[in-house]
Protein backbone atom coordinates (compact mmCIF):
# COMPACT_ATOMS: atom_id res chain seq x y z
CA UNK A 1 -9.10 -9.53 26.15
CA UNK A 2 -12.23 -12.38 25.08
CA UNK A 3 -10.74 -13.04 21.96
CA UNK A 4 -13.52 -14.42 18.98
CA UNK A 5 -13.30 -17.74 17.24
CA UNK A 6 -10.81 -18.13 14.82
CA UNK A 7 -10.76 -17.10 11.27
CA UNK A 8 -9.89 -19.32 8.64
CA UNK A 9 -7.86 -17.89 5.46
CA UNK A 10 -7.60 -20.34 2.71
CA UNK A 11 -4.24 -18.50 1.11
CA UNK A 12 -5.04 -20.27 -2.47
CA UNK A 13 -8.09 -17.47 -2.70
CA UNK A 14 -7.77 -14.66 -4.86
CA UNK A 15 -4.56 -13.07 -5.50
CA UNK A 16 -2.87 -15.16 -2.75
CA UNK A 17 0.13 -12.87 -1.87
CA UNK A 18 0.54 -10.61 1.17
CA UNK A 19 -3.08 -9.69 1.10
CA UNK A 20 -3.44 -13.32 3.25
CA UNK A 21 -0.10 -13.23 5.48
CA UNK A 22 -1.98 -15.32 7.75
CA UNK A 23 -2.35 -18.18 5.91
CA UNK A 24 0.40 -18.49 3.16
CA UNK A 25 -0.11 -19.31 -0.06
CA UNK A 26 0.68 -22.85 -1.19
CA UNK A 27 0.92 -22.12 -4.80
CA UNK A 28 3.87 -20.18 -4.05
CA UNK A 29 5.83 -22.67 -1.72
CA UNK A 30 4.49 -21.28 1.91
CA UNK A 31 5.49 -18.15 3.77
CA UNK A 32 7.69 -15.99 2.66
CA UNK A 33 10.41 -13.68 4.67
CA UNK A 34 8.57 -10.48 4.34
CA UNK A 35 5.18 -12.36 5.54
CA UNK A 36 7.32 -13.79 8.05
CA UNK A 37 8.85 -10.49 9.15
CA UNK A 38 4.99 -8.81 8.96
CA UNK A 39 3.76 -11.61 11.46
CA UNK A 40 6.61 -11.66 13.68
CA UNK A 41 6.31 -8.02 14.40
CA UNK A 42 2.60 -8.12 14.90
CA UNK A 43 3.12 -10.92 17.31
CA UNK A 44 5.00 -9.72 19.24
CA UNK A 45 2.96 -6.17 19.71
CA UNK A 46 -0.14 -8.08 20.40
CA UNK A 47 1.28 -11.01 22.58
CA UNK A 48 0.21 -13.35 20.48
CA UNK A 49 0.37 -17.09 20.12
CA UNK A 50 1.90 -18.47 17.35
CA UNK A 51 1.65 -21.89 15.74
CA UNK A 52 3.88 -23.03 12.64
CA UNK A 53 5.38 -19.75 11.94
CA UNK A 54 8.58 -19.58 9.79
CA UNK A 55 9.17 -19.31 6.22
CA UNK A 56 7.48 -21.88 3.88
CA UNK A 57 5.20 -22.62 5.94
CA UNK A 58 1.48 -23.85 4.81
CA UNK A 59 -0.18 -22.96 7.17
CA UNK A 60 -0.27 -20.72 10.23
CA UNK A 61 -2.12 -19.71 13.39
CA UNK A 62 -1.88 -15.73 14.88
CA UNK A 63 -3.82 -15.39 18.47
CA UNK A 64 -3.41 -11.64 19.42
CA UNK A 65 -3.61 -11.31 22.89
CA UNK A 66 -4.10 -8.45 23.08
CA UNK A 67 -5.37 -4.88 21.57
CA UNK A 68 -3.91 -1.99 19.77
CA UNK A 69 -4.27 0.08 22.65
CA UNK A 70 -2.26 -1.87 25.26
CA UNK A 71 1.16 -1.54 22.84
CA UNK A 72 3.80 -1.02 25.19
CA UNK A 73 6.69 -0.81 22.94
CA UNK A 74 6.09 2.22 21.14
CA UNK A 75 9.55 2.19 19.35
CA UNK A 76 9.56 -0.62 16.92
CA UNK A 77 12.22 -1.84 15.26
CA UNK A 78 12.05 -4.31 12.37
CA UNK A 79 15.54 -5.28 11.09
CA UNK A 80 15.90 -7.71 8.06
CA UNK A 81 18.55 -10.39 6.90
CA UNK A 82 17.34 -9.64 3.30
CA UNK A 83 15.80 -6.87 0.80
CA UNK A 84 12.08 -7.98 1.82
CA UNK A 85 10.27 -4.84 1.38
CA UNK A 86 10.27 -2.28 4.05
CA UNK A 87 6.78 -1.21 2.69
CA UNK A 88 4.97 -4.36 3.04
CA UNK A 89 6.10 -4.85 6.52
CA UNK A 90 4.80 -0.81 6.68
CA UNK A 91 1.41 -1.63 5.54
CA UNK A 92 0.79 -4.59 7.35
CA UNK A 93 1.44 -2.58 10.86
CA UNK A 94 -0.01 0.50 9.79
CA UNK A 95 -3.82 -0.56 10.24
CA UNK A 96 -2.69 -1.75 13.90
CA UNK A 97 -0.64 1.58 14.95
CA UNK A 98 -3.55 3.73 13.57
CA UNK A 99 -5.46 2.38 16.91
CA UNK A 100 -2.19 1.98 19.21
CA UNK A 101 -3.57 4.93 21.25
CA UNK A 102 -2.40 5.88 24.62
CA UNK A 103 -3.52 7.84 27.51
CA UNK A 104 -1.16 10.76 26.47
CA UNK A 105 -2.00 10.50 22.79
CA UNK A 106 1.74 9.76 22.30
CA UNK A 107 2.99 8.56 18.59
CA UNK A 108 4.68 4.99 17.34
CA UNK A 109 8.10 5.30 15.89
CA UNK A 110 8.65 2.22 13.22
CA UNK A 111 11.86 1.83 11.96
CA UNK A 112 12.07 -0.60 9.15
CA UNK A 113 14.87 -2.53 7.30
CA UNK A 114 14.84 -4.12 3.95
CA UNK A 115 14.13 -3.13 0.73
CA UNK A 116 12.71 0.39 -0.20
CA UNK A 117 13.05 -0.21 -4.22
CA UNK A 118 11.94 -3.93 -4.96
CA UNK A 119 10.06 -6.13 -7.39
CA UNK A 120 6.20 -6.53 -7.02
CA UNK A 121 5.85 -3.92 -4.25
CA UNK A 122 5.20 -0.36 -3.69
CA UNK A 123 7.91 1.84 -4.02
CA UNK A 124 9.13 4.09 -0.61
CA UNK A 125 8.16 7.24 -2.84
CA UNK A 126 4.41 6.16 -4.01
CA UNK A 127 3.74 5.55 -0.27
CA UNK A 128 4.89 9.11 0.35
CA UNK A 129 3.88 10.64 -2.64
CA UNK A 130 0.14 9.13 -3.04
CA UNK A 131 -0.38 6.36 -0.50
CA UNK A 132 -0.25 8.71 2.70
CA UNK A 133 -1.69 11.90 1.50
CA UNK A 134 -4.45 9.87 0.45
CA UNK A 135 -5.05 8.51 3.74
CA UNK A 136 -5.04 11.77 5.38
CA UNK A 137 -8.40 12.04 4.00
CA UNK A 138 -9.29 9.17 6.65
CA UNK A 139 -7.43 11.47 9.50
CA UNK A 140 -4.28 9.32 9.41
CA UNK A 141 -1.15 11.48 9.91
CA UNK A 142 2.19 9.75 9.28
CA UNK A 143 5.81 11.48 9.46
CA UNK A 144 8.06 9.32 7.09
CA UNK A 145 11.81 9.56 6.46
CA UNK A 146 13.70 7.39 4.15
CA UNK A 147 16.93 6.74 5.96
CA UNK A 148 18.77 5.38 2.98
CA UNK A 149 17.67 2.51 0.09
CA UNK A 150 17.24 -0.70 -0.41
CA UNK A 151 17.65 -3.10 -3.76
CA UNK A 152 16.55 -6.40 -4.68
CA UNK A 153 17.99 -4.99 -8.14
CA UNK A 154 22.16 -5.20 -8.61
CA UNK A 155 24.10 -5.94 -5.47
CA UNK A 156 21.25 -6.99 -2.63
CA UNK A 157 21.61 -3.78 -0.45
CA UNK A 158 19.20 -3.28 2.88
CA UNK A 159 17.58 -0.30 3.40
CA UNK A 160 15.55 1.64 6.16
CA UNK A 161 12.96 3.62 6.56
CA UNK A 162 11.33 5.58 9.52
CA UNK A 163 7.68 6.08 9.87
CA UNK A 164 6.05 7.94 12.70
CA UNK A 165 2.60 7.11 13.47
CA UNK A 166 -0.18 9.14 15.17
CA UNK A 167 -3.02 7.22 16.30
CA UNK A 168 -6.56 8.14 16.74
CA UNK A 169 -7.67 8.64 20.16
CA UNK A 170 -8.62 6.11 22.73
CA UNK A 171 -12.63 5.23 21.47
CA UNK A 172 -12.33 7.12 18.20
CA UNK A 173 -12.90 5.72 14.49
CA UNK A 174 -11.52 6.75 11.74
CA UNK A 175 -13.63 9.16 10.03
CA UNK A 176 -14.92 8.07 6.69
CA UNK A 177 -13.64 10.45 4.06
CA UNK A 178 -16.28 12.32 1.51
CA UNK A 179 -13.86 11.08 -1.13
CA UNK A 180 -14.59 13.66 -4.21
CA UNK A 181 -17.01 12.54 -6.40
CA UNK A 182 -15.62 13.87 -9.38
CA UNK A 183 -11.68 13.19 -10.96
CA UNK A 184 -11.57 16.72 -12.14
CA UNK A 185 -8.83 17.71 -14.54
CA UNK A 186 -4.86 16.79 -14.21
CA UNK A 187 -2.80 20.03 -13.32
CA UNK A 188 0.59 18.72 -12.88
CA UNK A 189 2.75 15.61 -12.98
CA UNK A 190 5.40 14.69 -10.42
CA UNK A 191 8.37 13.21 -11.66
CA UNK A 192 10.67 10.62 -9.54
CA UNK A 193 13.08 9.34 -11.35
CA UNK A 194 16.33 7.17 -9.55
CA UNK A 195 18.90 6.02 -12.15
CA UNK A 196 22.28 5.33 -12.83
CA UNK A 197 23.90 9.09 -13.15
CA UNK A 198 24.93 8.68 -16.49
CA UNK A 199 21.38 8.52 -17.70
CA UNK A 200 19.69 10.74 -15.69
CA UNK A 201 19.81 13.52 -18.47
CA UNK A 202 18.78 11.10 -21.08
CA UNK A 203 15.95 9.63 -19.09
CA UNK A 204 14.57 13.25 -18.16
CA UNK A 205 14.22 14.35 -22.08
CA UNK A 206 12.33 11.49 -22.68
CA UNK A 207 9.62 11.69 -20.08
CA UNK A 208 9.46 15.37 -21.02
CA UNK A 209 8.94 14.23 -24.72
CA UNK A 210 6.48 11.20 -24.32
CA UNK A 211 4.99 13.68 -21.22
CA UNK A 212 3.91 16.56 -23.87
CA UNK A 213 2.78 14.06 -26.64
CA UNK A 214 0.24 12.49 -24.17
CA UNK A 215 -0.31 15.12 -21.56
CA UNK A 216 0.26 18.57 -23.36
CA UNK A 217 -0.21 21.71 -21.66
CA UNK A 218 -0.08 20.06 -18.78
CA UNK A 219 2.82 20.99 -15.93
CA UNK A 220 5.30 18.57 -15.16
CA UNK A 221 8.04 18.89 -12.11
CA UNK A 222 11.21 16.73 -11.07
CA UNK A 223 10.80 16.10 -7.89
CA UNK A 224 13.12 13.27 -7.37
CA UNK A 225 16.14 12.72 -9.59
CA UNK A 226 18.97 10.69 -8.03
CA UNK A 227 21.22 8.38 -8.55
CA UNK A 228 20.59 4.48 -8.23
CA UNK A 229 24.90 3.63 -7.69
CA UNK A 230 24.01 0.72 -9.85
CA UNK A 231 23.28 -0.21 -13.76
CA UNK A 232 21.18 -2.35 -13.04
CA UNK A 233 18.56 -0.43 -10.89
CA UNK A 234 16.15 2.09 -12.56
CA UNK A 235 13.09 3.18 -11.07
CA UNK A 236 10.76 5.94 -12.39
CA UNK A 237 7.81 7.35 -11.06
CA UNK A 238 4.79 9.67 -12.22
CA UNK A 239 2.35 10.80 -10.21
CA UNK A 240 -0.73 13.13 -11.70
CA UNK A 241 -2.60 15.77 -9.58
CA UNK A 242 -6.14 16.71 -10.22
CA UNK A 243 -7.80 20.02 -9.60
CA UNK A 244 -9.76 17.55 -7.13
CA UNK A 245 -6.97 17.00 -5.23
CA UNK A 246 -6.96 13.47 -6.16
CA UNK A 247 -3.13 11.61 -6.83
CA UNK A 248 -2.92 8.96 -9.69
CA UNK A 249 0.64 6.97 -9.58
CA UNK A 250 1.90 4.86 -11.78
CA UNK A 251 6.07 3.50 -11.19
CA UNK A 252 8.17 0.69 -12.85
CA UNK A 253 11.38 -0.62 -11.52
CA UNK A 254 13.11 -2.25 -14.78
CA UNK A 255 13.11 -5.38 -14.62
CA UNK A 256 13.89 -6.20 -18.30
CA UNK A 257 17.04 -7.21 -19.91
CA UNK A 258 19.55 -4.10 -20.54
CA UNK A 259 21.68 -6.18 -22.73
CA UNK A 260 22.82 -4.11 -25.89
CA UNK A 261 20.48 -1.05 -25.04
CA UNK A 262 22.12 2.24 -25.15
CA UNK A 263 21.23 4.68 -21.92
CA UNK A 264 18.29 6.38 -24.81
CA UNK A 265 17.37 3.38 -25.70
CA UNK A 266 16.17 2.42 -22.27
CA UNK A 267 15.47 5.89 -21.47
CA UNK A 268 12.92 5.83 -24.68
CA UNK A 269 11.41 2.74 -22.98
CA UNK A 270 11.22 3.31 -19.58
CA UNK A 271 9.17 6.64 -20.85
CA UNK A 272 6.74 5.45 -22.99
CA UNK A 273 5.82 2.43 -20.74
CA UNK A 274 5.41 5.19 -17.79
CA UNK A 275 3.49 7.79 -19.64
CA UNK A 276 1.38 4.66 -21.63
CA UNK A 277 0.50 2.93 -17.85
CA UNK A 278 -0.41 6.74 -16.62
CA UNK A 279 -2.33 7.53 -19.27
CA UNK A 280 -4.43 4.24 -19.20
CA UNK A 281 -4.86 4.76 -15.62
CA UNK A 282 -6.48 8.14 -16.13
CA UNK A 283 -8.88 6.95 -18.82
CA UNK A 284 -10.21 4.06 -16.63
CA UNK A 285 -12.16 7.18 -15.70
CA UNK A 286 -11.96 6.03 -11.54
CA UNK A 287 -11.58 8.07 -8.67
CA UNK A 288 -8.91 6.21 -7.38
CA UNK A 289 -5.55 4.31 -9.09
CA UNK A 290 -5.49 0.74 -9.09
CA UNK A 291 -2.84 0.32 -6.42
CA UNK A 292 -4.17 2.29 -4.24
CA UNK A 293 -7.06 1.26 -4.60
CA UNK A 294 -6.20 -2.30 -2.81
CA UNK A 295 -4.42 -0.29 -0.26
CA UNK A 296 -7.24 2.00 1.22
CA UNK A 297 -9.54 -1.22 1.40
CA UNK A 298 -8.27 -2.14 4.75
CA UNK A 299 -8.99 1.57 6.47
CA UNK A 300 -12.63 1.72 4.51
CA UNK A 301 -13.31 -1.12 5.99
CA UNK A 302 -12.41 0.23 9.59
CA UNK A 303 -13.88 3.25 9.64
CA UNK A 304 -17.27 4.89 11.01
CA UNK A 305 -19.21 5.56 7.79
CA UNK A 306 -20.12 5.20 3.44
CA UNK A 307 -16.99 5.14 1.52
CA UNK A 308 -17.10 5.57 -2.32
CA UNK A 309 -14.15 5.22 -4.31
CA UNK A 310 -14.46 3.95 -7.35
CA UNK A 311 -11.81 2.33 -9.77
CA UNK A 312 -13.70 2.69 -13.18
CA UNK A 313 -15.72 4.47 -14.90
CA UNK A 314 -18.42 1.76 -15.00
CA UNK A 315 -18.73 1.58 -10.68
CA UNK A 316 -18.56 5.48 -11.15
CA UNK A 317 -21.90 5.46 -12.54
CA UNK A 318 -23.17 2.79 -10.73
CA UNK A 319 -26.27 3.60 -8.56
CA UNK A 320 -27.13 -0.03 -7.15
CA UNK A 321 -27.36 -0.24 -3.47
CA UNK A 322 -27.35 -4.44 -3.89
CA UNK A 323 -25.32 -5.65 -0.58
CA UNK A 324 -22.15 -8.30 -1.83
CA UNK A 325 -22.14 -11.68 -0.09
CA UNK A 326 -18.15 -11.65 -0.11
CA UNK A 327 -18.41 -15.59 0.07
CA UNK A 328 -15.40 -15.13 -2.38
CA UNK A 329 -12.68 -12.43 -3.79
CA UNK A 330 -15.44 -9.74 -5.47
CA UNK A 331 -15.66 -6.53 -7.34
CA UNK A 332 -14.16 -4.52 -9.91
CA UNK A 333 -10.02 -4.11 -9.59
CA UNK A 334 -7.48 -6.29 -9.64
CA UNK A 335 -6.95 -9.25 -7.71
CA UNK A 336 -5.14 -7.58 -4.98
CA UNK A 337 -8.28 -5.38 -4.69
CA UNK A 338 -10.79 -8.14 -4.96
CA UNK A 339 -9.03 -10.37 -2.62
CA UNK A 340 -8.58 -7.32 0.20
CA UNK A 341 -12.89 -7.16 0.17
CA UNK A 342 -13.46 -11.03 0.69
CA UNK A 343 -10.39 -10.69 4.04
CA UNK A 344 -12.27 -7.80 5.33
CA UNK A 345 -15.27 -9.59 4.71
CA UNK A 346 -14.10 -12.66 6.79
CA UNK A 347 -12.66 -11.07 9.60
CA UNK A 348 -15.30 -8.44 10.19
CA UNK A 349 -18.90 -9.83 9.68
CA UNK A 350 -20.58 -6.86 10.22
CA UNK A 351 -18.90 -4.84 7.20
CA UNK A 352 -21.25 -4.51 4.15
CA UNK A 353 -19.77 -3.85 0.28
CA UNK A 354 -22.36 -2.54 -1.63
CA UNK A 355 -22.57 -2.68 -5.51
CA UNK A 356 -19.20 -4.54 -6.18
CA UNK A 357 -17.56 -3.07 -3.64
CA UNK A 358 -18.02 1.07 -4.92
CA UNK A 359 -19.36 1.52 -1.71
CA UNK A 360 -18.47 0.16 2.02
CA UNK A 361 -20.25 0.48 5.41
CA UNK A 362 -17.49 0.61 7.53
CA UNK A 363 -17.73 -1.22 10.99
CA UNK A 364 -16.44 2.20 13.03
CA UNK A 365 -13.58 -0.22 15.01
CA UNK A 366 -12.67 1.45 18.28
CA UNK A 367 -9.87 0.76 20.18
CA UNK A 368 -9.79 1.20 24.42
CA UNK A 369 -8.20 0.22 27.12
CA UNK A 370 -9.65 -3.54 28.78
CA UNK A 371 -11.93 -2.54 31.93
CA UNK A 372 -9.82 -3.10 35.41
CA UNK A 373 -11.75 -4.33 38.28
C-alpha cells in the first residue's frame, strides 16, 4: 500500500486527551495505558511500524501498513492489566472495522477488557443506549454484549465487553445520514441506574421526583437498575427520546466524597445533578448532545455526503456556507468536539467544515483490496 507523508499531531492542541492518541499529550505526562492499548491494537491490525511506543511517552510514530480491508485477524482480542476503559479502546477501532470488509462480507468480533464504568469516559450503556443507535443512521450495525463490569471506582475490577462489527462493503462509503432537522418533542426518558442495592429504592424515588418537577407529563422507564457490589460505585444514566427519534444522554459516575451522606442524601444529589445536566442539554436547543457530538465527528468526516448536526441553537439557525480553515481546534462544542474537526482536518485534506463545523463534506473513504499483478 503507497502510504502518504506523515502527519504531524502536536498533542498540546485542543483538548489534548484521546482525541490525539498519536501524539500524546505532554501536559499530562505522555501516553497513557488506554492510548497505549488503542495503538497497540491498531498496530498490529494494520502492520504497522512503530517508533517510541509505550506509556509516557512524548511522542510517537504509527506507519499502517496496511488497509482496513486486508485485516486478517477478524477476532480481536484486547486484554488489559488495568481498568483503562474498554470504550475508548472501542472507539478508537471502530472507525477502522467499519471498513475491515472482506470478500464474504464477514463481521469483526472485538472482545475488550478493562473498564466498562470509569472516570472521564463514556459509560458501556451510553454507547449502547445513544452512541450506536445513533450511528445506525450512518449504516453502521454493531451487536454489543457486556460480558461483565469494570471499575476504576472501589476495588479496581476488569471488565469485558464484546462488540460485533459489520463493515460496509468492499468500495462502499458510509452513507451520510439526513440527520432530522428538527429536535421535536421528548416522549420518554430511559433510566439506568447501577448502585449499591441498598439504595437502589432510594435513588429511584428521587429521579422520579426531580424527573416530574423538570420533565412533567413526560414518560419515564427503568431500564437498567442493578447493583454496583460496591459503596463506592454509583452510576446513573438518563437518556431522553424525541418524537424525532433523536437520543439526548446525560450520565455521572460519583465521584464526590460520600463521607457522612445518608443513601437519600446522595440519592437527592445524584438526581438533581442528572435531571439539572439533562435538562440543560435539551435547552441548548441542538440536534445532537454534547458527547456525542465529539463522537460522530470521526464517521461525518468519512462519509460520502453534507452532514448537519448541530450542537446549539445558535449553529441551528445558522445559514452561512463560509468553508473553516481548521488551521486550529474550531467550532461550537466542547473541546473534545473542537479538537476532533482540526484531526480530521489534518489527516484528510480534502474534508471541508462549513460554518463552524454545522456542516461537513465528507471525503466518501473507500476501502478495497490492493491491485495484484
Amino acid at each position: 500500500m503507497a502510504l502518504r507523508n506523515i502527519v504531524k499531531l502536536d498533542g498540546r492542541t485542543g483538548e489534548g486527551g484521546g482525541q490525539l492518541f498519536s501524539h500524546a499529550n505532554q501536559r499530562l505526562g505522555g501516553l497513557k495505558a488506554q492510548h497505549l492499548s488503542c495503538i497497540q491494537c491498531l498496530a498490529e491490525a494494520t502492520s504497522a511500524r512503530l517508533t517510541d511506543c509505550y506509556v509516557g511517552s512524548k511522542a510517537i510514530v504509527f506507519e499502517p501498513q496496511s488497509s482496513p480491508a486486508q485485516l486478517v485477524n477478524r477476532n480481536i482480542r484486547v486484554k488489559a492489566d488495568s481498568a483503562a476503559s474498554v470504550l475508548l479502546v472501542f472507539q478508537a477501532l471502530l472507525p477502522f472495522l467499519v471498513f475491515a470488509a472482506d470478500e464474504n462480507n464477514s463481521p469483526v468480533t472485538a472482545t475488550i477488557q478493562g473498564g466498562t464504568n470509569v472516570s472521564f469516559s463514556p459509560s458501556f450503556e451510553y454507547i449502547d443506549q445513544v452512541l450506536l443507535p445513533s450511528l445506525e443512521r450512518f449504516g453502521i450495525k454493531v451487536d454489543r454484549k457486556l460480558e461483565f463490569r469494570g471499575w476504576s471506582h472501589g476495588t479496581r475490577q476488569i471488565g469485558s465487553a464484546k462488540f460485533i462489527v459489520f463493515p460496509v462493503a468492499l468500495g462502499s462509503p458510509l452513507i451520510a445520514p439526513q440527520w432530522p432537522t428538527e429536535r421535536g418533542t421528548i416522549t420518554k426518558i430511559d433510566i439506568s441506574v447501577i448502585v449499591p442495592r441498598d439504595m437502589r429504592e432510594d435513588l429511584k424515588k428521587a429521579l422520579i421526583f426531580e424527573l416530574g418537577l423538570v420533565f412533567p407529563d413526560t414518560e419515564t422507564n427503568f431500564v437498567l437498575v442493578d447493583d454496583s457490589r460496591h459503596n463506592a460505585r454509583m452510576y446513573t444514566l438518563l437518556v431522553a427520546h424525541t418524537t424525532t427519534s433523536l437520543r439526548f444522554g446525560r450520565d455521572w459516575l460519583y465521584d464526590r466524597s460520600s463521607k457522612h451522606k445518608t443513601w437519600e442524601d446522595l440519592s437527592t444529589e445524584i438526581s438533581q445533578k442528572v435531571v439539572d445536566d439533562l435538562d440543560n442539554e435539551i435547552r441548548k436547543g441542538g440536534l445532537v448532545d454534547e458527547h456525542l457530538q465529539d463522537q460522530l465527528i470521526v464517521f461525518q468526516a468519512l462519509s460520502e455526503g453534507r452532514t448537519i448536526i448541530p450542537g446549539s441553537v445558535e449553529t441551528a439557525t445558522s445559514d452561512r456556507e463560509r468553508v473553516e480553515k481548521a488551521e486550529e481546534p474550531f467550532g461550537d462544542g466542547s473541546t473534545h468536539t473542537t479538537t476532533a474537526r482540526w484531526v480530521t482536518s489534518q489527516l484528510l485534506p480534502e474534508l471541508q467544515w462549513i460554518d463552524r463545523g454545522r456542516v461537513c463534506e465528507g471525503v466518501a473513504w473507500k476501502a478495497s483490496l490492493p491491485m495484484t499483478e
